[in-house]
Each structure stands twice: as C-alpha cells, then as structure tokens.
C-alpha atoms as a PDB file:
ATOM      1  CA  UNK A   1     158.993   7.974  17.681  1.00  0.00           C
ATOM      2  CA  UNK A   2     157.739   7.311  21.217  1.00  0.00           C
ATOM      3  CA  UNK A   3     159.093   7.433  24.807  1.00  0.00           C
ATOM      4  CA  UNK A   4     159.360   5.809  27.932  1.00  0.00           C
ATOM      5  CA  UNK A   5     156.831   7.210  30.557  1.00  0.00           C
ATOM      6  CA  UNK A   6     156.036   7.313  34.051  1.00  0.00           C
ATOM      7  CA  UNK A   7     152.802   8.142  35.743  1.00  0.00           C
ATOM      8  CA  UNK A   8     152.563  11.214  38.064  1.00  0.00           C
ATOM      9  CA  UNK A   9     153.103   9.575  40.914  1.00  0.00           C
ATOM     10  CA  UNK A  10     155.822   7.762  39.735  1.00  0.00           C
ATOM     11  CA  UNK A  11     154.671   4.128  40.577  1.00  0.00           C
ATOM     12  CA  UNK A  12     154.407   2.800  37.212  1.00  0.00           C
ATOM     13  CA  UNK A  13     155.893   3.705  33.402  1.00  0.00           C
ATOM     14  CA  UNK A  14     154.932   2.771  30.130  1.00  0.00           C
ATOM     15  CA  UNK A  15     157.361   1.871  27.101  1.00  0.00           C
ATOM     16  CA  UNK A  16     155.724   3.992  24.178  1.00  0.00           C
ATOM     17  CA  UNK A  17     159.155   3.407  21.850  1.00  0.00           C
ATOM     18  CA  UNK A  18     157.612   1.523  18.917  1.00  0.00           C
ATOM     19  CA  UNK A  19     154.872   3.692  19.005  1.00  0.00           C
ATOM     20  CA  UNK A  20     154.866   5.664  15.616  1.00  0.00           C
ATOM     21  CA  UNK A  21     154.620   8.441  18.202  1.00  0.00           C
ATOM     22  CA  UNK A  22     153.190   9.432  21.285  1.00  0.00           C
ATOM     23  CA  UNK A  23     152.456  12.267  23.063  1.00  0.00           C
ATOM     24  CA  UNK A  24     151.983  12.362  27.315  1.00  0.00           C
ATOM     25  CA  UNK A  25     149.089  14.996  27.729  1.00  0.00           C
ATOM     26  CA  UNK A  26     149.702  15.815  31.614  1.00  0.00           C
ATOM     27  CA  UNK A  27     152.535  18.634  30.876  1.00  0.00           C
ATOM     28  CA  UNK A  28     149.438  20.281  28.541  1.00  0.00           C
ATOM     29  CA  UNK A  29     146.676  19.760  30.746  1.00  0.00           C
ATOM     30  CA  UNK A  30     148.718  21.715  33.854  1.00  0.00           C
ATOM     31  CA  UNK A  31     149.923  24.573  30.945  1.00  0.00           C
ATOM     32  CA  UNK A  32     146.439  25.212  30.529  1.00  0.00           C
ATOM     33  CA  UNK A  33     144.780  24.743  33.558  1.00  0.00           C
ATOM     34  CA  UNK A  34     142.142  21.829  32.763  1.00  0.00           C
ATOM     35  CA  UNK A  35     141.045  19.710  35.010  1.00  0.00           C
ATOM     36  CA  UNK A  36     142.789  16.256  35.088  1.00  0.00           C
ATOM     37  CA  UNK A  37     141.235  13.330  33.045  1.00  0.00           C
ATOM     38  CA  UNK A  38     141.803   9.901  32.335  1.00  0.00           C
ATOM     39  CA  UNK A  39     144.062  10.132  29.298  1.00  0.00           C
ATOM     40  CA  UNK A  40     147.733  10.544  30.267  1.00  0.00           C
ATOM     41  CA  UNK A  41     148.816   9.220  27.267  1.00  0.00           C
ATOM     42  CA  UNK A  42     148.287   8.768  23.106  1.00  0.00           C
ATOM     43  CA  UNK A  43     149.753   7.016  20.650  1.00  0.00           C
ATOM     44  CA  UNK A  44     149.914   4.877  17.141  1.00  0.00           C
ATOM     45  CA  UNK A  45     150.730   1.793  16.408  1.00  0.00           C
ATOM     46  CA  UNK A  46     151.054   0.242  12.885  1.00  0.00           C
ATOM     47  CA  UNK A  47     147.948   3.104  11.908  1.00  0.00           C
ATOM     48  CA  UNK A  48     145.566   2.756  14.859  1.00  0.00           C
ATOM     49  CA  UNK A  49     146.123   5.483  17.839  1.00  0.00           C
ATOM     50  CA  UNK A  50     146.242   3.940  21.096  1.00  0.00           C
END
C-alpha cells in the first residue's frame, strides 16, 4: 500500500495511497551517500510502476 508524501522542502506532497505500493527513495539515497537525482519517488498502479 502507498503513502502520503512530501517533498524535501516541504512545499508540495503527493498522495501515493492507491498505489499498489510505493517507495520514497530520498531516506536511501542520504543512507548511502549518493548524490541526489530526480526520482524521489516509485510506485505501481494497476501493474505499471510509476
């Protein structure tokens, strides 16, 4: 199941709750050091990841 979530900066959120599932990448990205990209988020819907 997905979740609600807001960008870093906190100026915007996305509703990821009918999402099969989702997964916010940010928390992983800082764990291991990597340079930021532009993926915060992924996710399915109804078979096709978002």
């Amino acid at each position: 199941m997905g979740e609600v979530y807001w960008e870093e900066n906190h100026d915007y959120q996305i509703d990821l709750r009918n999402a099969a599932w989702s997964l916010e990448l940010q928390p992983l990205y800082r764990e291991y050091n990597l340079s930021l990209a532009d993926v915060d988020w992924i996710c399915e819907f109804n078979g096709i990841s978002c």
